[in-house]
N, C-alpha and C. Protein backbone atom coordinates (compact mmCIF):
# COMPACT_ATOMS: atom_id res chain seq x y z
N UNK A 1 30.96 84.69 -211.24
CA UNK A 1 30.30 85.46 -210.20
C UNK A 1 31.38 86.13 -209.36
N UNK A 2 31.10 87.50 -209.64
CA UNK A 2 32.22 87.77 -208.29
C UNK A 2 31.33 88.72 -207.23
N UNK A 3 32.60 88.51 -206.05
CA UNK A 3 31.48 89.50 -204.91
C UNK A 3 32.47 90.33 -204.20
N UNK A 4 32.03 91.37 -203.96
CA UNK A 4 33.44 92.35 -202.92
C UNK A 4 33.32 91.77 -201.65
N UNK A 5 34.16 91.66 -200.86
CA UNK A 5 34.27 90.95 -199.92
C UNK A 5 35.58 91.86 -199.47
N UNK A 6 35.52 93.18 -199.08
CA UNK A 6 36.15 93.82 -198.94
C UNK A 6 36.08 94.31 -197.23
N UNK A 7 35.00 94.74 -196.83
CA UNK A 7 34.29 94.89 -195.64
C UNK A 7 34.89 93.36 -194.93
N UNK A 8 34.19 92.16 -195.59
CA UNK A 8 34.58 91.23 -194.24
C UNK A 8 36.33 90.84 -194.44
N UNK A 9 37.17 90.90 -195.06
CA UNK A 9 38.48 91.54 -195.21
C UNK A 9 39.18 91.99 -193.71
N UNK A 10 38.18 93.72 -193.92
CA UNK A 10 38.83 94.58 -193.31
C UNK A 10 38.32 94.13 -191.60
N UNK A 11 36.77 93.40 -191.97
CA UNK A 11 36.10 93.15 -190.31
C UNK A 11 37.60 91.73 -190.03
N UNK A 12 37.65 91.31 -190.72
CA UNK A 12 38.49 90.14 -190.24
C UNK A 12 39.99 90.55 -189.78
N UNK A 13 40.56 91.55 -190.20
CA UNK A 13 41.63 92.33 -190.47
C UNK A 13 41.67 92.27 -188.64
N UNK A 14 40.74 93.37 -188.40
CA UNK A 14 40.31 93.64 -187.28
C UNK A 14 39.97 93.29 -186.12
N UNK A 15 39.48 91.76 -186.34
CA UNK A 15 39.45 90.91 -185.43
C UNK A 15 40.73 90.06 -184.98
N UNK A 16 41.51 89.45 -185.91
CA UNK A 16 43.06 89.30 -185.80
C UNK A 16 44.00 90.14 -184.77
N UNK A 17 43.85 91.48 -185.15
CA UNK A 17 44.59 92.74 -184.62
C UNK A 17 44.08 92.66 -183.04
N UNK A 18 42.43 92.33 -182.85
CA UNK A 18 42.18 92.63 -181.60
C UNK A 18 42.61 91.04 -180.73
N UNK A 19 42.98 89.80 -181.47
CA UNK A 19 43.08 88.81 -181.15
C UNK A 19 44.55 88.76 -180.31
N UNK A 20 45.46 89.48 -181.51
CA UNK A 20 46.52 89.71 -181.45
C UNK A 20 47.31 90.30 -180.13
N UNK A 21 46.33 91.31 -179.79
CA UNK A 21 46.59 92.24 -178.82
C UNK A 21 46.43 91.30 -176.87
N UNK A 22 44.96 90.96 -177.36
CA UNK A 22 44.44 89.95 -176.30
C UNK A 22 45.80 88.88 -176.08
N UNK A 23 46.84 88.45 -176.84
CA UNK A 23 47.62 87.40 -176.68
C UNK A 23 48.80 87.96 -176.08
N UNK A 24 49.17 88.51 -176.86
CA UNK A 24 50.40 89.46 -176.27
C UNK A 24 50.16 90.55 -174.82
N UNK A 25 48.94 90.70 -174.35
CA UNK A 25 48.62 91.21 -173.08
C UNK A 25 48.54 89.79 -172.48
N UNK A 26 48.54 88.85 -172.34
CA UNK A 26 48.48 87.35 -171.57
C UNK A 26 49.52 86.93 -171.76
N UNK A 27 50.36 86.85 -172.52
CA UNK A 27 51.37 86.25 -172.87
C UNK A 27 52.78 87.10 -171.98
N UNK A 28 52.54 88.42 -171.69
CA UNK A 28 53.35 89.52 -171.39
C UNK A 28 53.16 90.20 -169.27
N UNK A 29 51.94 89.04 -169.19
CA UNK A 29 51.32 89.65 -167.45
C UNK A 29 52.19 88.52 -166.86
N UNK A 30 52.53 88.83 -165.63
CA UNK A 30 53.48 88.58 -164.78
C UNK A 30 52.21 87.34 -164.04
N UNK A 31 50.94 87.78 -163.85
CA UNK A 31 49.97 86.84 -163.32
C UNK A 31 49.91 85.58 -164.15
N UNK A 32 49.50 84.73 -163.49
CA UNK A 32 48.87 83.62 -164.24
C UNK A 32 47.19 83.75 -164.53
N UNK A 33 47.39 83.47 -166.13
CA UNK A 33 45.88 84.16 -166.57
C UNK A 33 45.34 82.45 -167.32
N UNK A 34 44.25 82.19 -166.43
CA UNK A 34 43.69 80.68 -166.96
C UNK A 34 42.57 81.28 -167.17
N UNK A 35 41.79 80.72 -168.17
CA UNK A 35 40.48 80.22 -168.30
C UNK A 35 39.62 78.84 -168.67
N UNK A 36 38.66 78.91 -168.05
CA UNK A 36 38.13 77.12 -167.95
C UNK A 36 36.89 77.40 -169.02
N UNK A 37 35.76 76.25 -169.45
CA UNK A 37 34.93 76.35 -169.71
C UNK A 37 34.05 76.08 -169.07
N UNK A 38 32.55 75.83 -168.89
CA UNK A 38 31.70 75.90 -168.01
C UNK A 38 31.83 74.75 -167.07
N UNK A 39 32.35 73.35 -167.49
CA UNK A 39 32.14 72.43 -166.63
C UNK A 39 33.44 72.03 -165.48
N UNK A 40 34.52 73.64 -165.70
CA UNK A 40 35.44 73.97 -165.28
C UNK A 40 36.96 73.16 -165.78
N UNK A 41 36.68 72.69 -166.83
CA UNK A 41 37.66 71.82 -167.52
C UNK A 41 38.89 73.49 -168.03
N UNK A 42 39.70 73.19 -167.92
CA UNK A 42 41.10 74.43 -168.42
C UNK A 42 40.89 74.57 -169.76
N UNK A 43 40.94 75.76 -170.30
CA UNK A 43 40.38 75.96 -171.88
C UNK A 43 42.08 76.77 -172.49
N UNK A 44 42.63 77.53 -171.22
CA UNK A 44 43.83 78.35 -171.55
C UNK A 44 44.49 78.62 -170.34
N UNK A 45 45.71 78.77 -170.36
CA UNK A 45 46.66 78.73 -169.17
C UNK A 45 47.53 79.90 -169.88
N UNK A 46 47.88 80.84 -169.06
CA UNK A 46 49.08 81.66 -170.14
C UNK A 46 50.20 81.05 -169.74
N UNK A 47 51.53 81.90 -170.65
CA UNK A 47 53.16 81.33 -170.21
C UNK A 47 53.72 81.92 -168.69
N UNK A 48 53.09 82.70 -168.30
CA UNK A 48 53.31 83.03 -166.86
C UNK A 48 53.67 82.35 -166.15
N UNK A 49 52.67 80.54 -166.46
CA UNK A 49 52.97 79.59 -165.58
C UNK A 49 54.39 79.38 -165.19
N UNK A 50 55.11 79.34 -165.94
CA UNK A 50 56.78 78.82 -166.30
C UNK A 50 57.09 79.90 -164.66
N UNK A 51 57.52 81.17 -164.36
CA UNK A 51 57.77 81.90 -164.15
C UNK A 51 57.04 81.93 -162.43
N UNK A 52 55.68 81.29 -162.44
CA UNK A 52 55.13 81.49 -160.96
C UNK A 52 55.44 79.99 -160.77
N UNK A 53 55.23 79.29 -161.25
CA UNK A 53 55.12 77.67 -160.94
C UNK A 53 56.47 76.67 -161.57
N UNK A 54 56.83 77.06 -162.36
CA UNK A 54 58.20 76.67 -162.95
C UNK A 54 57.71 75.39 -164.28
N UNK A 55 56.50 75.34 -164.13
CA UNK A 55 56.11 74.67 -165.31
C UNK A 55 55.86 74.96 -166.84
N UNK A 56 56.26 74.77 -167.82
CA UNK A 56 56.24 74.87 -169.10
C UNK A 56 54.76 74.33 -169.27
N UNK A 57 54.50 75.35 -170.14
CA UNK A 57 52.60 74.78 -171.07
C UNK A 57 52.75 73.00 -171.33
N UNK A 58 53.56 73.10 -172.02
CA UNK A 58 53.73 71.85 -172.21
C UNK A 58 53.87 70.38 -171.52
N UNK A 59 54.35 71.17 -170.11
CA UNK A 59 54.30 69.70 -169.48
C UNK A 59 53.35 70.04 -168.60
N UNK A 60 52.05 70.96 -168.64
CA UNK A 60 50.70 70.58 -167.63
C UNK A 60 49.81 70.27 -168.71
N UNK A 61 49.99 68.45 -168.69
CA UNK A 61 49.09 67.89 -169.69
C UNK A 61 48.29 67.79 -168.66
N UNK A 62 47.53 66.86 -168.95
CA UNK A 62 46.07 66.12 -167.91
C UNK A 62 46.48 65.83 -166.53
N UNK A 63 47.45 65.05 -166.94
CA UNK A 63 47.95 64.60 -165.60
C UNK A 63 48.72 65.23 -164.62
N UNK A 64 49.71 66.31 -165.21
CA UNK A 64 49.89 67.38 -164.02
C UNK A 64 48.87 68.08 -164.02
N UNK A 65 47.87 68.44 -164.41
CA UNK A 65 46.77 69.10 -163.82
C UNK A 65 45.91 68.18 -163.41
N UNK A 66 45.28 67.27 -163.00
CA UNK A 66 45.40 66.75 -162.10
C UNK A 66 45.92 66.65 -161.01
N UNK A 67 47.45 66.50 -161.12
CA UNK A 67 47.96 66.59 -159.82
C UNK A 67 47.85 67.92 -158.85
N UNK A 68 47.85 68.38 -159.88
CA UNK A 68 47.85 70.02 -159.33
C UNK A 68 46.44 69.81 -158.32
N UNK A 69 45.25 69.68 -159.22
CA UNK A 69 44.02 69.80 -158.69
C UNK A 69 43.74 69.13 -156.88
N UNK A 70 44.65 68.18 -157.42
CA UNK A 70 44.50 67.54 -156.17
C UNK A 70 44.62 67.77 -154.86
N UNK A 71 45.39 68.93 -154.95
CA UNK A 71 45.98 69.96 -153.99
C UNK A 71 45.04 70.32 -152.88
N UNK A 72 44.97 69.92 -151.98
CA UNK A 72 43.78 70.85 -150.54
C UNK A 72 43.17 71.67 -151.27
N UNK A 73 43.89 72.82 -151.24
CA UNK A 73 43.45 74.31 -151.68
C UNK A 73 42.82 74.06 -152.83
N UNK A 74 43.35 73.71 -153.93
CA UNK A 74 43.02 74.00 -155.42
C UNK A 74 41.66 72.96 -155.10
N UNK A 75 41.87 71.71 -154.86
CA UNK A 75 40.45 71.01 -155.26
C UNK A 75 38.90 71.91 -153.99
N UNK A 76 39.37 72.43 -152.68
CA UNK A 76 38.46 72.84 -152.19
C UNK A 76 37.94 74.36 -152.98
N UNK A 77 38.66 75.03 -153.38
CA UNK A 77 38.25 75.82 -154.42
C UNK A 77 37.82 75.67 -155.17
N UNK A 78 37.89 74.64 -156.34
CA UNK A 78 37.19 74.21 -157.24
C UNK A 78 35.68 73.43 -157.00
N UNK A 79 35.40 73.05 -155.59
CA UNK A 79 34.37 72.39 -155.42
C UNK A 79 33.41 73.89 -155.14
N UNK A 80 34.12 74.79 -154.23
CA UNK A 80 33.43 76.13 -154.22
C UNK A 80 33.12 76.49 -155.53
N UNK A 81 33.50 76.60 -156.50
CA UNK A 81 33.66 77.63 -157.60
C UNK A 81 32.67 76.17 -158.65
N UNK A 82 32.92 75.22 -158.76
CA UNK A 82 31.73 74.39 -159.52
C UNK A 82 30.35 74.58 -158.87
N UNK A 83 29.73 74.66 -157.42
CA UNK A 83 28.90 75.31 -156.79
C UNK A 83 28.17 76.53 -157.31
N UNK A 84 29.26 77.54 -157.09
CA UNK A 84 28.63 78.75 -157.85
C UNK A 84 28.36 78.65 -159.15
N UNK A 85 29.02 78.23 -160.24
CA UNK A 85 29.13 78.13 -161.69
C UNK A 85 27.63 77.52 -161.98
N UNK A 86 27.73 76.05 -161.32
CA UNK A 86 26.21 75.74 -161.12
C UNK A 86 24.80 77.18 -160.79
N UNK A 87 24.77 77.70 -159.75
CA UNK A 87 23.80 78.40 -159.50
C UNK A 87 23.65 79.34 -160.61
N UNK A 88 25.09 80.40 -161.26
CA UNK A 88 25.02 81.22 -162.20
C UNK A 88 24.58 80.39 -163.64
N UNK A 89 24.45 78.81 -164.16
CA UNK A 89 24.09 78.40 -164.81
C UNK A 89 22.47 78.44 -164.62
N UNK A 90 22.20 77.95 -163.57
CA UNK A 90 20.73 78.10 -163.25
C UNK A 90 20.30 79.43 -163.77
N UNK A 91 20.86 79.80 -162.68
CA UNK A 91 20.33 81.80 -162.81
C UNK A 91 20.21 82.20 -164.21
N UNK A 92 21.09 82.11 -164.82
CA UNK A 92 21.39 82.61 -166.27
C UNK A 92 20.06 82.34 -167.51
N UNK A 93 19.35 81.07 -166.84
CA UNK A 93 18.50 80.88 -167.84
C UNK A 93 17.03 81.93 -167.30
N UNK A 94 17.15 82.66 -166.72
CA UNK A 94 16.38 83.94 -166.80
C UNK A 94 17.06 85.28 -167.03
N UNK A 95 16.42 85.62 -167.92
CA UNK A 95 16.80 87.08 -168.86
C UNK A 95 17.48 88.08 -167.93
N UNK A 96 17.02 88.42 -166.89
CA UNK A 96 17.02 89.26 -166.26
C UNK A 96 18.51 89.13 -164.74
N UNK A 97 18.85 88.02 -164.83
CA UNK A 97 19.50 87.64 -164.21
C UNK A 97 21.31 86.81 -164.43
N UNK A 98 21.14 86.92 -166.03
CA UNK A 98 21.99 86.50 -166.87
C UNK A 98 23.21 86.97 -166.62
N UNK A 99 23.51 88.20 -166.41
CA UNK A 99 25.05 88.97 -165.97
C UNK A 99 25.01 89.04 -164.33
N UNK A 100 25.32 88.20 -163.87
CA UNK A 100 25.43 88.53 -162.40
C UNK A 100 26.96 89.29 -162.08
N UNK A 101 26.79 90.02 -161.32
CA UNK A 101 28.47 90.36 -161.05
C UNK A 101 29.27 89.38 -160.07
N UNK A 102 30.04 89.04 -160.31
CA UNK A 102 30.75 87.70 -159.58
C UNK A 102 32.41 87.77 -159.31
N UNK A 103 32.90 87.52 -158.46
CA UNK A 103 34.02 87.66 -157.74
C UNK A 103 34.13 87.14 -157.09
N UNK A 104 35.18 85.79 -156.81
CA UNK A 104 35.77 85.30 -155.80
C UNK A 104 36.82 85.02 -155.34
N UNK A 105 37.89 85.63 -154.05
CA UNK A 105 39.41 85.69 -153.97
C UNK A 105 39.60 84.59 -153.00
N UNK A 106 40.42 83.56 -153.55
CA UNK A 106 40.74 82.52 -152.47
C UNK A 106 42.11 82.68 -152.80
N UNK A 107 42.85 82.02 -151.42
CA UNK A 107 44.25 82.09 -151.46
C UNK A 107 44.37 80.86 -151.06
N UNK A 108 45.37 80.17 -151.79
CA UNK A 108 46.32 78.31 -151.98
C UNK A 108 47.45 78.57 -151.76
N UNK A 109 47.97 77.28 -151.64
CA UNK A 109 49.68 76.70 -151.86
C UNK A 109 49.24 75.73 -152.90
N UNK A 110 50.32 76.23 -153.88
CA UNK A 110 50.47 74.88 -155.13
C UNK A 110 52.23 74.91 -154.87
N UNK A 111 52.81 73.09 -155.13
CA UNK A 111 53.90 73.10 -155.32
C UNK A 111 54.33 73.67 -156.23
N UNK A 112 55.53 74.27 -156.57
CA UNK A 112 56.33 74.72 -157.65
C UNK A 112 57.08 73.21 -158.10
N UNK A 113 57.51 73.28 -159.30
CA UNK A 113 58.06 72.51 -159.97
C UNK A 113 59.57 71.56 -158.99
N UNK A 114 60.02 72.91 -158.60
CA UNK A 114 61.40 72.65 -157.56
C UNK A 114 61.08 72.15 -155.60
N UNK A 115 59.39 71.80 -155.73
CA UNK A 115 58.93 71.58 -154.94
C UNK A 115 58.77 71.85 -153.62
N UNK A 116 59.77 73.64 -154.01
CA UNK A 116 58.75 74.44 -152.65
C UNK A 116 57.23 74.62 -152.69
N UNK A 117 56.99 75.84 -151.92
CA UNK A 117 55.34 75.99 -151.82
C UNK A 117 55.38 77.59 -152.60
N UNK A 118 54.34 77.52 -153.47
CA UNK A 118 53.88 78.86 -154.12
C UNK A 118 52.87 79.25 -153.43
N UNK A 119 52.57 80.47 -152.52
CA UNK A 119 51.23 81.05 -152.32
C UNK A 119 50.58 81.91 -153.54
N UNK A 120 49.83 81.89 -153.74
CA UNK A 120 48.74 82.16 -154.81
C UNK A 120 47.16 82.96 -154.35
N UNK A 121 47.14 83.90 -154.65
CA UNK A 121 45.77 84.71 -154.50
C UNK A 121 45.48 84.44 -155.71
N UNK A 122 44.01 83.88 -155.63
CA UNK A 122 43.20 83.48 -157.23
C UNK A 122 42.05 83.97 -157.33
N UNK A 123 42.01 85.07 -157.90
CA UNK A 123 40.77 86.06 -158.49
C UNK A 123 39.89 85.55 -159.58
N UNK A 124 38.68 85.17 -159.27
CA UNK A 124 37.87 84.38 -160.28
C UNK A 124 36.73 85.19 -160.41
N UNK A 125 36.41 84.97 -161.74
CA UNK A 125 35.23 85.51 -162.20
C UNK A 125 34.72 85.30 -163.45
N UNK A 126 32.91 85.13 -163.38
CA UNK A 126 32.17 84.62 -164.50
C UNK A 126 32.66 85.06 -165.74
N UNK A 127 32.43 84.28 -166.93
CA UNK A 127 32.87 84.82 -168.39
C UNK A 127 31.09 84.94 -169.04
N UNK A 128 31.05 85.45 -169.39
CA UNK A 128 29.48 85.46 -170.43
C UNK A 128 29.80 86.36 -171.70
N UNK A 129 29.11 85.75 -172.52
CA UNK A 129 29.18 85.64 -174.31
C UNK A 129 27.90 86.94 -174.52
N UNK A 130 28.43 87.28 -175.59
CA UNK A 130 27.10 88.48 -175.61
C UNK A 130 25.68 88.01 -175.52
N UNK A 131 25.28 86.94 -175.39
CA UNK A 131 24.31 86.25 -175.46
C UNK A 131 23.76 86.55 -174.61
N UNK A 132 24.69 86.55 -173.27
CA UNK A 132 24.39 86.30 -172.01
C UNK A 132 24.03 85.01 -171.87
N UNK A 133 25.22 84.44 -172.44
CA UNK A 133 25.30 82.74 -172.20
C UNK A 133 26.90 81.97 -170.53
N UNK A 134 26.36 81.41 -169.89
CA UNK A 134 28.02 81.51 -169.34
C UNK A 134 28.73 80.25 -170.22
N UNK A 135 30.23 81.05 -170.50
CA UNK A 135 31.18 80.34 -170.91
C UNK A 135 31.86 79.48 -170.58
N UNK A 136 32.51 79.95 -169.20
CA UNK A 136 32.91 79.41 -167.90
C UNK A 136 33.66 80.77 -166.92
N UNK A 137 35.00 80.37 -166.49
CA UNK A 137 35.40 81.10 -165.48
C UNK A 137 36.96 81.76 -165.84
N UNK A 138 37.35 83.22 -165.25
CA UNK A 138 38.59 83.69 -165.46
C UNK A 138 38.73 83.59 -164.45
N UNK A 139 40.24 82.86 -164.18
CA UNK A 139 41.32 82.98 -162.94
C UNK A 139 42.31 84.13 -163.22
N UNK A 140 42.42 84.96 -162.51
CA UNK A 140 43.92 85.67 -162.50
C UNK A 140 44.57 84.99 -161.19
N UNK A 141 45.50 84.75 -161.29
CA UNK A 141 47.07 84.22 -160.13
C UNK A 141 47.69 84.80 -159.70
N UNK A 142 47.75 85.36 -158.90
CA UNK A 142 49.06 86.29 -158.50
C UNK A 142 49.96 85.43 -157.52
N UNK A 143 51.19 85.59 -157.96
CA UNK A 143 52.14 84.84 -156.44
C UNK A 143 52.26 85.85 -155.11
N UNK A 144 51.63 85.32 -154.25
CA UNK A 144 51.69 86.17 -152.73
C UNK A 144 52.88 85.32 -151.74
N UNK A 145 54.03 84.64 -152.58
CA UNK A 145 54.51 84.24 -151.22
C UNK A 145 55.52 85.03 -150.16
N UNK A 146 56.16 86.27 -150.99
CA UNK A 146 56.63 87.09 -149.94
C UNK A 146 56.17 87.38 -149.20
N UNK A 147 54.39 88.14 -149.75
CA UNK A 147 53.81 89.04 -148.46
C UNK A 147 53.47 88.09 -147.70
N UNK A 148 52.70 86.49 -148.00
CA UNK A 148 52.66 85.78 -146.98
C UNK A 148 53.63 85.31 -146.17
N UNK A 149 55.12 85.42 -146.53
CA UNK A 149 55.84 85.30 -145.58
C UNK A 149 56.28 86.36 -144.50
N UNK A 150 55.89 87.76 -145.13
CA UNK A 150 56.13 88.98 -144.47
C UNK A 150 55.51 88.97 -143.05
N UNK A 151 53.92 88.27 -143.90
CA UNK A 151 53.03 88.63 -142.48
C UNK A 151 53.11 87.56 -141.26
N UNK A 152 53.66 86.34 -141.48
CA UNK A 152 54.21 85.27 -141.24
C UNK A 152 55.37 86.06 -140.29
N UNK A 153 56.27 86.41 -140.62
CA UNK A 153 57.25 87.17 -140.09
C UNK A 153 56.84 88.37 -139.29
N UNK A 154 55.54 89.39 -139.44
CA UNK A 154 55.55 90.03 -138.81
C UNK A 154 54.25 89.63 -137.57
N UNK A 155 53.89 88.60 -137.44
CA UNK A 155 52.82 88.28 -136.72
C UNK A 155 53.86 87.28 -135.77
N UNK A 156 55.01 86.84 -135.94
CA UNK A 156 56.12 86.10 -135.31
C UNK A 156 56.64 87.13 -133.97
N UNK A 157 57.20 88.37 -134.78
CA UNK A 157 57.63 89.39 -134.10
C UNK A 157 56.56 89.77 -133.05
N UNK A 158 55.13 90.18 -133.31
CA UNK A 158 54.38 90.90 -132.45
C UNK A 158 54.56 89.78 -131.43
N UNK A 159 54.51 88.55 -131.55
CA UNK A 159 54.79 87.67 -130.19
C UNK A 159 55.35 87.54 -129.71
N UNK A 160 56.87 87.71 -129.97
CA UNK A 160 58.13 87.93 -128.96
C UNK A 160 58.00 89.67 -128.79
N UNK A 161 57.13 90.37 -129.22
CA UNK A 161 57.30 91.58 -128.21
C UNK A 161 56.40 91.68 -127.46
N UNK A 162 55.20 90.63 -127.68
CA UNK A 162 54.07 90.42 -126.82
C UNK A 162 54.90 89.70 -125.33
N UNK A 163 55.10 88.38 -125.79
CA UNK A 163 55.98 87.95 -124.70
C UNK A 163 57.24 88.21 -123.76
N UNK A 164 57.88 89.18 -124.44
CA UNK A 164 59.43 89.72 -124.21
C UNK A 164 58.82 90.38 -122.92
N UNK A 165 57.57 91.41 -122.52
CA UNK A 165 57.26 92.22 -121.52
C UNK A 165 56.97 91.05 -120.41
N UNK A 166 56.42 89.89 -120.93
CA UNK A 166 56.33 89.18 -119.45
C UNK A 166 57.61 88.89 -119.04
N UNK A 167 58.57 88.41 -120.01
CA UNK A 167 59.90 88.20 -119.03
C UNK A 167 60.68 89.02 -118.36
């Protein structure tokens, strides 16, 4: 028996190539690009981490993530963001309500590896499957600790020129 199998070949060809592309755009962003699955468990972390956080993929097993989580910021975010995930799970099981548009920007301190403080703006948002099933959640990371130190620095200044006129 033979069969052409030429088409799913070329569909597979194709899917690789677009896989391919998806890795090397994550693998290549200066952000930290995570994604969780629905019950917010980490599904993917890119290598960015190394670079914002000083950690290697490899050593945020369970237990440094964990530790991480444990963090003020990170776990009060995550109790926000399991909240919503919940309601968009609800929601989702009506047709009509299945793609909600969703966005949420919180800003943390996570230690860095060398155990300063990293500021972090974390851009989250729903994942859904063509189904209109939810998957779970995309984080993008950005490190904000200059500008938070900028503004830190420039909200310092407005007070000694606030105060400088009374003396």
């Amino acid at each position: 028996v033979a069969r052409d199998i030429t088409e799913q070949t070329r569909i597979r060809a194709q899917i690789d190539q677009q896989e391919w592309r998806y890795k090397l755009l994550a693998e290549n962003f200066s952000d930290i690009i995570c994604t969780t699955d629905e019950n917010l468990n980490v599904s993917y972390i890119s290598p960015s981490v190394e670079g914002v956080l000083g950690y290697r993929i490899a050593e945020l097993g369970p237990r440094r993530m964990q530790l991480l989580l444990r963090n003020v910021g990170f776990s009060e975010m995550y109790r926000i963001l399991g909240r919503d995930v919940g309601k968009a799970r609800r929601s989702g099981r009506q047709a009509h309500t299945r793609r909600v548009d969703y966005l949420r920007v919180f800003e943390i301190e996570l230690p860095h590896k060398n155990r300063s403080i990293v500021s972090l703006e974390v851009q989250c948002s729903l994942m859904w499957d063509e189904h209109g099933d939810l998957q779970g959640l995309l984080l993008v990371c950005r490190d904000v600790t200059q500008r938070a130190q900028l503004e830190a620095d420039r909200r310092l200044a407005a007070k000694v020129f606030e105060n400088s006129n009374e003396g």
